[in-house]
PDB file of N, CA and C in Angstrom:
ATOM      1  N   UNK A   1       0.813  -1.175   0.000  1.00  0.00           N
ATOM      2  CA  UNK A   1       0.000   0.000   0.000  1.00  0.00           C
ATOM      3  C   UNK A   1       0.874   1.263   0.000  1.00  0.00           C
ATOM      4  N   UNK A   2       2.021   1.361   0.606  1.00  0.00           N
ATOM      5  CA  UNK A   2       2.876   2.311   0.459  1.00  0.00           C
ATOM      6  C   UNK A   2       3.378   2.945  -0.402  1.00  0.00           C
ATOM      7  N   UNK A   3       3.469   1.831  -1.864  1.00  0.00           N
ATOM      8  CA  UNK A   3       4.171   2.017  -3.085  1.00  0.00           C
ATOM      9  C   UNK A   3       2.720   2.786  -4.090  1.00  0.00           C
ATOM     10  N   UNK A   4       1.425   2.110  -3.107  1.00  0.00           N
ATOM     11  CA  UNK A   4       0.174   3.062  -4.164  1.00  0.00           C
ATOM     12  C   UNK A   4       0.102   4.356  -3.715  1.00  0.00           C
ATOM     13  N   UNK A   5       0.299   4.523  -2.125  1.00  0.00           N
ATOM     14  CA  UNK A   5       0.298   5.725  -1.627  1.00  0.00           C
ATOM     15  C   UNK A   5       1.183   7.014  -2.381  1.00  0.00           C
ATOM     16  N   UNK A   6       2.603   5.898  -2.297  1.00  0.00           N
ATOM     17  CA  UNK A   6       3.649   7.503  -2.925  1.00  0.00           C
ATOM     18  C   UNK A   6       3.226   7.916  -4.321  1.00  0.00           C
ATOM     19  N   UNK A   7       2.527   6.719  -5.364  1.00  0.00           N
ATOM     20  CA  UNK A   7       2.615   6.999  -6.727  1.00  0.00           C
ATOM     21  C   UNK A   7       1.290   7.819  -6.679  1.00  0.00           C
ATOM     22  N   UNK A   8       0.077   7.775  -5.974  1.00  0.00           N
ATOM     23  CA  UNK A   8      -0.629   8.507  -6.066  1.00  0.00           C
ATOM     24  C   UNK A   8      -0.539  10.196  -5.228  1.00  0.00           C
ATOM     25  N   UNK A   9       0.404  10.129  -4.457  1.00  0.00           N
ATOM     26  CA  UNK A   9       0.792  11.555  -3.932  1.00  0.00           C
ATOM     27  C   UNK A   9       1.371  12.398  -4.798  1.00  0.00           C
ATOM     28  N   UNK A  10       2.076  12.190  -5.846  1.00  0.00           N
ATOM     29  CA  UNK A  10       2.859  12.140  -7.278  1.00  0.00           C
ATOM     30  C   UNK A  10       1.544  12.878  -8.603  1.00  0.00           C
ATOM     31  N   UNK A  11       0.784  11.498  -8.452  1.00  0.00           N
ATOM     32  CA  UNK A  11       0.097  11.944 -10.087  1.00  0.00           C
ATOM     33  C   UNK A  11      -1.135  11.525  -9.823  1.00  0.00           C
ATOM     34  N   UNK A  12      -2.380  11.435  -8.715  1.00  0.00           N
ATOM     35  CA  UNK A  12      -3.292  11.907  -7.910  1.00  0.00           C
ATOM     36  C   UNK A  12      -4.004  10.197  -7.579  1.00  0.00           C
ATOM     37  N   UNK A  13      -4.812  10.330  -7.133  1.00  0.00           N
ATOM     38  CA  UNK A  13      -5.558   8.881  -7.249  1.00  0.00           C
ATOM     39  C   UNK A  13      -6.495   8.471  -8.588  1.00  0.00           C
ATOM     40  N   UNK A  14      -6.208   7.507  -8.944  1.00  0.00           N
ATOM     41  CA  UNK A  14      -7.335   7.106  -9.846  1.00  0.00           C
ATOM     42  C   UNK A  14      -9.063   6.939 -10.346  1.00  0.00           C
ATOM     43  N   UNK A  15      -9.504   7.001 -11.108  1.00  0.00           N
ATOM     44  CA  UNK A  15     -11.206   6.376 -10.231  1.00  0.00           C
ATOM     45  C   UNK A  15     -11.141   5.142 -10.627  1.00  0.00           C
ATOM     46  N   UNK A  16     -10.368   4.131 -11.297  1.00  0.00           N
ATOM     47  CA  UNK A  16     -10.274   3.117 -11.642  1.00  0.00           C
ATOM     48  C   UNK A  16      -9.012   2.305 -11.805  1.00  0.00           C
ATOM     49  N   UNK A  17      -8.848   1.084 -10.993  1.00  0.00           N
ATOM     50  CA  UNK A  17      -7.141   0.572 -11.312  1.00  0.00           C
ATOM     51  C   UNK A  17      -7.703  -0.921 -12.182  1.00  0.00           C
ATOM     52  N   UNK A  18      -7.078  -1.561 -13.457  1.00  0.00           N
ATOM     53  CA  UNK A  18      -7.797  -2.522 -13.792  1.00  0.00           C
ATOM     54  C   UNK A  18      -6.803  -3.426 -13.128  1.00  0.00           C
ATOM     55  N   UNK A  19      -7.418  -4.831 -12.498  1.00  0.00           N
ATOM     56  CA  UNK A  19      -6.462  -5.630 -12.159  1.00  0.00           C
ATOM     57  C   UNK A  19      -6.188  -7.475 -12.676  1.00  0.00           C
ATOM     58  N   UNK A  20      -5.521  -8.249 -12.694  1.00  0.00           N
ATOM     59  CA  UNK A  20      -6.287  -9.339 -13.246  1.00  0.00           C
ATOM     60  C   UNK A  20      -6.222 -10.192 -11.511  1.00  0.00           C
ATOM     61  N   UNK A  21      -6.713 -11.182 -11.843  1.00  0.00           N
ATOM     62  CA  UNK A  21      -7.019 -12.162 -10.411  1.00  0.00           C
ATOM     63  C   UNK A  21      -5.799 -12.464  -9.769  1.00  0.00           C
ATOM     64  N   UNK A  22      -4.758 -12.047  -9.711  1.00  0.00           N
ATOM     65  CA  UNK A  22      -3.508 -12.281  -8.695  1.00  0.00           C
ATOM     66  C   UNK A  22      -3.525 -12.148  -7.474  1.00  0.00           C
ATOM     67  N   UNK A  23      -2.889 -13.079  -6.540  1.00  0.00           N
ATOM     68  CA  UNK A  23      -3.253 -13.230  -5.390  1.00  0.00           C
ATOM     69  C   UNK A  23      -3.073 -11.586  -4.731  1.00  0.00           C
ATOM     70  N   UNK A  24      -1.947 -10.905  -5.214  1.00  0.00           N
ATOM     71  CA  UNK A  24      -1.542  -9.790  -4.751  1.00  0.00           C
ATOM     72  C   UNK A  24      -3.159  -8.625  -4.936  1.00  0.00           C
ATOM     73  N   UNK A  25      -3.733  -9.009  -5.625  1.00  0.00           N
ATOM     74  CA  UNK A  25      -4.711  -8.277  -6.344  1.00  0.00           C
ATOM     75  C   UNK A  25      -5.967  -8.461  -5.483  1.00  0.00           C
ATOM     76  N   UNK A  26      -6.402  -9.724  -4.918  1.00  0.00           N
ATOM     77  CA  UNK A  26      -7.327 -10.095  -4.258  1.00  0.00           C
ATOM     78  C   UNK A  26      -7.686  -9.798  -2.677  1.00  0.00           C
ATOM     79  N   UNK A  27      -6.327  -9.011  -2.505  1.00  0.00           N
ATOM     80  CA  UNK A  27      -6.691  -8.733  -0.831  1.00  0.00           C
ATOM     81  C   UNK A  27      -7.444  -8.209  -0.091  1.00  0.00           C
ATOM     82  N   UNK A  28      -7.613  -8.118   0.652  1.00  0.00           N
ATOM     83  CA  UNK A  28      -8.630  -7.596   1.451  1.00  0.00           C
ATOM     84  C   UNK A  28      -8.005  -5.881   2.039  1.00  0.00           C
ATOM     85  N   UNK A  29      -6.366  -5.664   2.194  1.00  0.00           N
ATOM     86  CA  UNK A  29      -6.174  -4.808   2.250  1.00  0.00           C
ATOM     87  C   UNK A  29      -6.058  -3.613   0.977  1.00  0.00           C
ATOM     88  N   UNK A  30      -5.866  -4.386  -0.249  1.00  0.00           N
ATOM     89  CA  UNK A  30      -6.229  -3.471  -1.529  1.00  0.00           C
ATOM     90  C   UNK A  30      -7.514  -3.108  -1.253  1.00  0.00           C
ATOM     91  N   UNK A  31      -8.558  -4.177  -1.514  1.00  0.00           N
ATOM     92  CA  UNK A  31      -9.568  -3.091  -1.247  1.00  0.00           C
ATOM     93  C   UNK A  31     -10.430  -2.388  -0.470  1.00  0.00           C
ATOM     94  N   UNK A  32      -9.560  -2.381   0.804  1.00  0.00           N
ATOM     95  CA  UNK A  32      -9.628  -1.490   1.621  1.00  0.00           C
ATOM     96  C   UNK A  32      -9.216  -0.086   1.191  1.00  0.00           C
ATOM     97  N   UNK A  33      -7.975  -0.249   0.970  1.00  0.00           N
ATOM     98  CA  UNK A  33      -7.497   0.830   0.060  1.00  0.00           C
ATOM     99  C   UNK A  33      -8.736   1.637  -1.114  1.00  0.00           C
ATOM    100  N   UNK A  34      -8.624   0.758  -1.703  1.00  0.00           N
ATOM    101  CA  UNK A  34      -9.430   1.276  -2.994  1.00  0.00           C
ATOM    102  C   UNK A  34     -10.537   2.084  -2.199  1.00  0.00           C
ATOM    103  N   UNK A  35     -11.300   1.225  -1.525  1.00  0.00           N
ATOM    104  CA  UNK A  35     -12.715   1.478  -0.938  1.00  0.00           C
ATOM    105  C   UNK A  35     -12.652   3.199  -0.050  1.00  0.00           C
ATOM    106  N   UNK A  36     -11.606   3.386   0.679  1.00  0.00           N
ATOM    107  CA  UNK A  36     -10.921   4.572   1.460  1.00  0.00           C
ATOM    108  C   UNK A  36     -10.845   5.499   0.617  1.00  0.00           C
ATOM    109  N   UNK A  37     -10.357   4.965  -0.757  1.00  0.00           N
ATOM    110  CA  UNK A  37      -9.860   6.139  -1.619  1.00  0.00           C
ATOM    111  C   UNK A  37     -10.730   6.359  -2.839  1.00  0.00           C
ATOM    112  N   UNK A  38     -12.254   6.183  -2.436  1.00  0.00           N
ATOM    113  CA  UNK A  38     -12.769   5.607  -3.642  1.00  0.00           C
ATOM    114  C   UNK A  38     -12.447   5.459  -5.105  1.00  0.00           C
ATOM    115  N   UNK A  39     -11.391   4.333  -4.900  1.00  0.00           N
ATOM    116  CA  UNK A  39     -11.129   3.676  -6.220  1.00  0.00           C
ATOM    117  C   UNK A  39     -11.791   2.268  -6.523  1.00  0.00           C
ATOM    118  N   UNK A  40     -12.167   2.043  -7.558  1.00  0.00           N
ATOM    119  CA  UNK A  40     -12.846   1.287  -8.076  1.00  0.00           C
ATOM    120  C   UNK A  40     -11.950   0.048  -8.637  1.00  0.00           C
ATOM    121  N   UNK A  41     -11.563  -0.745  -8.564  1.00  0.00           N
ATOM    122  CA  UNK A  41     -10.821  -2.096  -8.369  1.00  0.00           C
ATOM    123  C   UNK A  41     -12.156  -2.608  -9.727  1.00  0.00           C
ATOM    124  N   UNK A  42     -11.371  -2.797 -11.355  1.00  0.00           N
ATOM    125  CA  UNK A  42     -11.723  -3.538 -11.933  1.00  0.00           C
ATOM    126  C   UNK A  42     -11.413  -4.740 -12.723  1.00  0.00           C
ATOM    127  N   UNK A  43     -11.788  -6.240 -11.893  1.00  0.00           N
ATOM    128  CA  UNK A  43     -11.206  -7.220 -12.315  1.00  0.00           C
ATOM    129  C   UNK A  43     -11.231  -7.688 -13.834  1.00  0.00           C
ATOM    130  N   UNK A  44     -10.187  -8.041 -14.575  1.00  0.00           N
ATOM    131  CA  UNK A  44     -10.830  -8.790 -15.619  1.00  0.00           C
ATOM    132  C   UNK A  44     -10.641 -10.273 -15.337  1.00  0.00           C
ATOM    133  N   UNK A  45     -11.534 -10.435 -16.424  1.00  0.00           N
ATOM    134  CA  UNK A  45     -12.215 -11.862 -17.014  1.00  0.00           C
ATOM    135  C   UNK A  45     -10.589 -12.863 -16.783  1.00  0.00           C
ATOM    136  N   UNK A  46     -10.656 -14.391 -15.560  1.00  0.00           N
ATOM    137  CA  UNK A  46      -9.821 -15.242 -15.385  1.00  0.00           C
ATOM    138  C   UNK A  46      -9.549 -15.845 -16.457  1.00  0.00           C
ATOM    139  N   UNK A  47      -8.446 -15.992 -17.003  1.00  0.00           N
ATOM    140  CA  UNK A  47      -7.839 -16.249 -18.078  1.00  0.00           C
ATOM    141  C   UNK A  47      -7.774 -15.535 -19.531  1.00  0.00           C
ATOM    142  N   UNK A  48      -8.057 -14.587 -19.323  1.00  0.00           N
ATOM    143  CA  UNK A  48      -7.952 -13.651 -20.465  1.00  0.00           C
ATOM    144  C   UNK A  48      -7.412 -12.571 -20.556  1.00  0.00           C
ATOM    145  N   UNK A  49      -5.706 -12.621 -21.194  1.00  0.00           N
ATOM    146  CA  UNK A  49      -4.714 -11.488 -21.075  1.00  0.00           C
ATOM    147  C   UNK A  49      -5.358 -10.171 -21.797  1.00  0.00           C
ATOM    148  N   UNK A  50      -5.871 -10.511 -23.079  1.00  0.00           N
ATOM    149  CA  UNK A  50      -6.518  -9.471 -23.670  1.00  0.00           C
ATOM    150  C   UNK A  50      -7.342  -8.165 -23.213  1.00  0.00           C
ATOM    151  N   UNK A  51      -7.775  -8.719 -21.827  1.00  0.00           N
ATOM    152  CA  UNK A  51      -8.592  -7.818 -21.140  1.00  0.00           C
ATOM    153  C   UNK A  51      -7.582  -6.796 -20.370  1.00  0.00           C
ATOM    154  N   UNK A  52      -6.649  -6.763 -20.200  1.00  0.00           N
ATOM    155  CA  UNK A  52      -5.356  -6.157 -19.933  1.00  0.00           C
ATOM    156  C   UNK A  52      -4.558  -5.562 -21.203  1.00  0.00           C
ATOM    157  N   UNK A  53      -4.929  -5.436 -22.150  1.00  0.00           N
ATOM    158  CA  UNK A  53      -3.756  -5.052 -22.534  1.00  0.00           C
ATOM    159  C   UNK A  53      -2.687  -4.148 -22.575  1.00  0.00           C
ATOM    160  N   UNK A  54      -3.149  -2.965 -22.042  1.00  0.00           N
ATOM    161  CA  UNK A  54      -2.529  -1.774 -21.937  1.00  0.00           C
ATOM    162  C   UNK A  54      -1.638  -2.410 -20.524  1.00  0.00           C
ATOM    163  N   UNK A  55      -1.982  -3.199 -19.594  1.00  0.00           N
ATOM    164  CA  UNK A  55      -1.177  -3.326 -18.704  1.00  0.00           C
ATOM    165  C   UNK A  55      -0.068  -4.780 -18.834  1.00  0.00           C
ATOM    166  N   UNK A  56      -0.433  -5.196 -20.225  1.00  0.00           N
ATOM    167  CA  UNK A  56       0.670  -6.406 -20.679  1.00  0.00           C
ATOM    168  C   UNK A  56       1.395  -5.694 -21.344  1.00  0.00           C
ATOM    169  N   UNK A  57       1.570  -4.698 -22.182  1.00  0.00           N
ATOM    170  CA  UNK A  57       2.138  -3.538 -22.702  1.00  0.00           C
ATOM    171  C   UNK A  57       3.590  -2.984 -21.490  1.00  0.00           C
ATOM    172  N   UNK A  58       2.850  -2.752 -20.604  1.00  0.00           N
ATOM    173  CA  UNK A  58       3.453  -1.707 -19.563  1.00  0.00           C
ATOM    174  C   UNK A  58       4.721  -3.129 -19.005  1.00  0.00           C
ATOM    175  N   UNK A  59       3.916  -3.852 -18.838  1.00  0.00           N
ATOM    176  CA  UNK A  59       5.199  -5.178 -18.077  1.00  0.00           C
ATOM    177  C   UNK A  59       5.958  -5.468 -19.506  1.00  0.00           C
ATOM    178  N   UNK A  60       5.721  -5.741 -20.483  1.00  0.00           N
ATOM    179  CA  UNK A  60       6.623  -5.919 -21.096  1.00  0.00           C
ATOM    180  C   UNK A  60       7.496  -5.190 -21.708  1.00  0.00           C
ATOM    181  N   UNK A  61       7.235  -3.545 -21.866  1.00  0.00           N
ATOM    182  CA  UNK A  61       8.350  -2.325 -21.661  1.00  0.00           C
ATOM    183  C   UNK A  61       9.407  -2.218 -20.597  1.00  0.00           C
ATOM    184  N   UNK A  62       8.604  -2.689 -19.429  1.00  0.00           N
ATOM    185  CA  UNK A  62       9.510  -2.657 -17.713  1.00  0.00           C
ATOM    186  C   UNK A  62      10.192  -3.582 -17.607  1.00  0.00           C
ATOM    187  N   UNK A  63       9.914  -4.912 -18.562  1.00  0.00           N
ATOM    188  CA  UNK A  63      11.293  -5.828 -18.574  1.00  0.00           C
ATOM    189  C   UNK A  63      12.067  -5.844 -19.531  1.00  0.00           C
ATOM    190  N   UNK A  64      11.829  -4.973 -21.184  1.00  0.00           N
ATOM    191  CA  UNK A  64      12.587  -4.519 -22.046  1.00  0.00           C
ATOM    192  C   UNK A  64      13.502  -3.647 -21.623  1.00  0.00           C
ATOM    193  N   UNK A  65      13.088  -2.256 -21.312  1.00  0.00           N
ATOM    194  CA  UNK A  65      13.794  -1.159 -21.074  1.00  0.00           C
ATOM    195  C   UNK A  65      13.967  -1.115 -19.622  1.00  0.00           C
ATOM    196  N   UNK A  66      13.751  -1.788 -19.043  1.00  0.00           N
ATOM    197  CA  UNK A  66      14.769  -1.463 -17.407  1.00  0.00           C
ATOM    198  C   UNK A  66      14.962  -2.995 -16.777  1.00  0.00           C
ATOM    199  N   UNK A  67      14.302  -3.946 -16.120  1.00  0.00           N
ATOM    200  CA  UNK A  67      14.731  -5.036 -15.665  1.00  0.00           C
ATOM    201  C   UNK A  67      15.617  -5.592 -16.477  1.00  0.00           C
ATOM    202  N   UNK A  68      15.517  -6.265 -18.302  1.00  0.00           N
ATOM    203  CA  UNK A  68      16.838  -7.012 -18.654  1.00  0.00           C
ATOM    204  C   UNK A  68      18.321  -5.508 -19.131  1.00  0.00           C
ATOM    205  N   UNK A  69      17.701  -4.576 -18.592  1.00  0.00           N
ATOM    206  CA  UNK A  69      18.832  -3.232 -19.344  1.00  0.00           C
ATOM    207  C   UNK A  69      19.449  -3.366 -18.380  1.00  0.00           C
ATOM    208  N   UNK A  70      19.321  -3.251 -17.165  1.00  0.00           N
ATOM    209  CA  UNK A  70      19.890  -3.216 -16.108  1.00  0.00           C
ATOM    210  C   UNK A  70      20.422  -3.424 -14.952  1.00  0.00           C
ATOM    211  N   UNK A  71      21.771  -4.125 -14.423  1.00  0.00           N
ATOM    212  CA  UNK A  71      21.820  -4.438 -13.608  1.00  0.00           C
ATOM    213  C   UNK A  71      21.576  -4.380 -12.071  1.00  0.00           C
ATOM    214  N   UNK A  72      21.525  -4.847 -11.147  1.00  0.00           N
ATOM    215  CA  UNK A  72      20.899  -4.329  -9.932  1.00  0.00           C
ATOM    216  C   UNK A  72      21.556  -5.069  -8.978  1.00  0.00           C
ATOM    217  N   UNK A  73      22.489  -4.184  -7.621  1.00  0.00           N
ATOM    218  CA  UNK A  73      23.330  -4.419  -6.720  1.00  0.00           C
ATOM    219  C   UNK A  73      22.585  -4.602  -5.601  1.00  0.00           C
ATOM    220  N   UNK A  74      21.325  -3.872  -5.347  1.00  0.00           N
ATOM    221  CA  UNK A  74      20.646  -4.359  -4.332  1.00  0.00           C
ATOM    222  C   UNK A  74      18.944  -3.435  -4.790  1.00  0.00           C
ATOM    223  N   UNK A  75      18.224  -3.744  -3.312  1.00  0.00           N
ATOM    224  CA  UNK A  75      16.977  -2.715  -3.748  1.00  0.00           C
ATOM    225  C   UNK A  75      17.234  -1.520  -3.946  1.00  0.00           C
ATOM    226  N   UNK A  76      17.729  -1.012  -2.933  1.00  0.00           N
ATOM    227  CA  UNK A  76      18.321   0.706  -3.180  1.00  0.00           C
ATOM    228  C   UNK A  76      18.621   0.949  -4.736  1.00  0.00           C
ATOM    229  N   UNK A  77      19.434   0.285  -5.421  1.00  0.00           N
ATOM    230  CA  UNK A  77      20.130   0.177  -6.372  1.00  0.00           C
ATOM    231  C   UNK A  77      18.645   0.561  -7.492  1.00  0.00           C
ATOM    232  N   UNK A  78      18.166  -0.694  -7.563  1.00  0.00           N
ATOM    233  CA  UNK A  78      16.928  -1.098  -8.470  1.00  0.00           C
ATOM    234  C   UNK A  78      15.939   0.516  -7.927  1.00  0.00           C
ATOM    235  N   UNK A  79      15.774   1.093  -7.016  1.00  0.00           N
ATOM    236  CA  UNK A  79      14.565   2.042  -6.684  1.00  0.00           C
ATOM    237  C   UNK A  79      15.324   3.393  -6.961  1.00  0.00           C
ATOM    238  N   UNK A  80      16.383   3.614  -7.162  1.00  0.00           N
ATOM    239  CA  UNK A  80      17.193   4.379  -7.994  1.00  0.00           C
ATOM    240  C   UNK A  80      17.233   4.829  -9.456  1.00  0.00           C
ATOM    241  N   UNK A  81      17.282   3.373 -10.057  1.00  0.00           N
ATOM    242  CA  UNK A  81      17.787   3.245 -11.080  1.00  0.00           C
ATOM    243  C   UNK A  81      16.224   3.446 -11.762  1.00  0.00           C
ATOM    244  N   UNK A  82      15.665   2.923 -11.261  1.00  0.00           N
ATOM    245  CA  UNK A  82      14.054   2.528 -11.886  1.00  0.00           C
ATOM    246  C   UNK A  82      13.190   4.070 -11.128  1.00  0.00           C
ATOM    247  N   UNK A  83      13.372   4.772 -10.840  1.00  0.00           N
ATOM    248  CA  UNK A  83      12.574   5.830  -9.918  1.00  0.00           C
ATOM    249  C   UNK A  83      11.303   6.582 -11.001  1.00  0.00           C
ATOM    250  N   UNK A  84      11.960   7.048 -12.093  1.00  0.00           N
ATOM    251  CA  UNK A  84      11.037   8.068 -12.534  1.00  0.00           C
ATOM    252  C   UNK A  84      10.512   7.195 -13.584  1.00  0.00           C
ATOM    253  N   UNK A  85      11.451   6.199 -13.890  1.00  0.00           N
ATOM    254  CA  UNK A  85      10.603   5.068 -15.454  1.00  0.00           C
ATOM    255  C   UNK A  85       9.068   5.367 -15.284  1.00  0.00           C
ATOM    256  N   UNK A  86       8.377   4.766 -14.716  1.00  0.00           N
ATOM    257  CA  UNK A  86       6.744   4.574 -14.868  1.00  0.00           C
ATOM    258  C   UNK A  86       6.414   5.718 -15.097  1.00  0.00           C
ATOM    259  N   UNK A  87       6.871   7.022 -14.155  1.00  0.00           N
ATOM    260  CA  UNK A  87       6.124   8.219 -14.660  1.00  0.00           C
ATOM    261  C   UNK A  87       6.137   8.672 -16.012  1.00  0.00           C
ATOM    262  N   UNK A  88       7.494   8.545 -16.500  1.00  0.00           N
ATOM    263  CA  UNK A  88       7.448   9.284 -17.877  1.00  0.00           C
ATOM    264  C   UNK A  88       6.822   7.876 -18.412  1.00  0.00           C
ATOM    265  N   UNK A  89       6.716   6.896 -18.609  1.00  0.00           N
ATOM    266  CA  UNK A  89       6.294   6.214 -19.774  1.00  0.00           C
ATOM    267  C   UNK A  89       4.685   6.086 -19.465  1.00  0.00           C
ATOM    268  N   UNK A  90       4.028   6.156 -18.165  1.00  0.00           N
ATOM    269  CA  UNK A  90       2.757   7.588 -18.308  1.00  0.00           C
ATOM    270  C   UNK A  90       2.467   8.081 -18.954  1.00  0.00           C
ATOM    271  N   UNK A  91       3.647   9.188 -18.875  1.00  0.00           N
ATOM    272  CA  UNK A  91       3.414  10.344 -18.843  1.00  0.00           C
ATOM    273  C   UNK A  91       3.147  10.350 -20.651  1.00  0.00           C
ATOM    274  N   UNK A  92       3.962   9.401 -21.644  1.00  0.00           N
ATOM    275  CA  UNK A  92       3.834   9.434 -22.720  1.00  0.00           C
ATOM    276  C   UNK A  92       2.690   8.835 -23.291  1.00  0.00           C
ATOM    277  N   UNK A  93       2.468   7.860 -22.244  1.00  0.00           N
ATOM    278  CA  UNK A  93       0.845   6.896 -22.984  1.00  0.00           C
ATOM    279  C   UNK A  93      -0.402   7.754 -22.445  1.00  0.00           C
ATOM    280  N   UNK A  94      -0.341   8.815 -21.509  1.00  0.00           N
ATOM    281  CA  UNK A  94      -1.575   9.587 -22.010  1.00  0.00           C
ATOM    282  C   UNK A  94      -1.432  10.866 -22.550  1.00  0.00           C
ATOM    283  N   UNK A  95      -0.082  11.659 -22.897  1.00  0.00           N
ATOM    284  CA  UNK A  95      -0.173  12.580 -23.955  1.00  0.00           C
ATOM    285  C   UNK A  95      -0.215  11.952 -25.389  1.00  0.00           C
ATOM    286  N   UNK A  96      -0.395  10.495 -25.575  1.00  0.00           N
ATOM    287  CA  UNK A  96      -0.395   9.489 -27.107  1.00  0.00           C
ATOM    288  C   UNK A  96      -2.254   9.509 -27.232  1.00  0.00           C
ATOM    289  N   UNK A  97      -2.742   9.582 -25.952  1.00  0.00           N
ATOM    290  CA  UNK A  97      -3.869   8.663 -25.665  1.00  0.00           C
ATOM    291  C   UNK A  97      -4.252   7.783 -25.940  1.00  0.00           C
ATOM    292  N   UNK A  98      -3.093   7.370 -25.500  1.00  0.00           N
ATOM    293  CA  UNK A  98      -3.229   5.410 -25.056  1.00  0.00           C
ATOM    294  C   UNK A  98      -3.764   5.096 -24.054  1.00  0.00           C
ATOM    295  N   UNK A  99      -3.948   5.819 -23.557  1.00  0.00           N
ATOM    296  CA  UNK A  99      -4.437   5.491 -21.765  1.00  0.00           C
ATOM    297  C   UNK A  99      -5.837   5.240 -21.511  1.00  0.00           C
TER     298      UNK A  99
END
């Protein structure tokens, strides 16, 4: 919850996060979260990547251009190195309106 907290102190809260069924996804403290912040937690359809795509997009940029680009000495290292990535590539998929 910490890591949704800082990114939304940054570039505001959402009204919608889409998610697929991952255990990480299913908690009870996400949607607590969500529910606090009224965000709207929308699952897609179990077994169907397609319903994601903008967010199969995003993981497979984050292991193109930074996880296999880059090496990593520890976390510090990796939360360094990786800090502003997501924002600008954001920042580019909704001045594209891709988003």
């Amino acid at each position: 919850m910490q890591t949704l907290e800082k990114v939304c102190g940054r570039i505001g809260y959402p009204k919608t996060i889409r998610v697929d069924n991952g255990s990480e996804f299913i908690s009870r403290d996400l949607d607590l979260w969500a529910y606090a912040n009224d965000v709207t937690l929308d699952f897609s359809r179990p077994g169907k990547p397609t319903d994601n795509g903008f967010i199969e997009a995003f993981n497979s940029k984050l292991r193109a251009e930074c996880l296999n680009a880059h090496w990593f000495m520890s976390l510090a290292d990796a939360r360094e190195k990786l800090e502003g990535w997501p924002l600008s590539w954001f920042a580019l998929q909704t001045t594209a309106g891709q988003r």
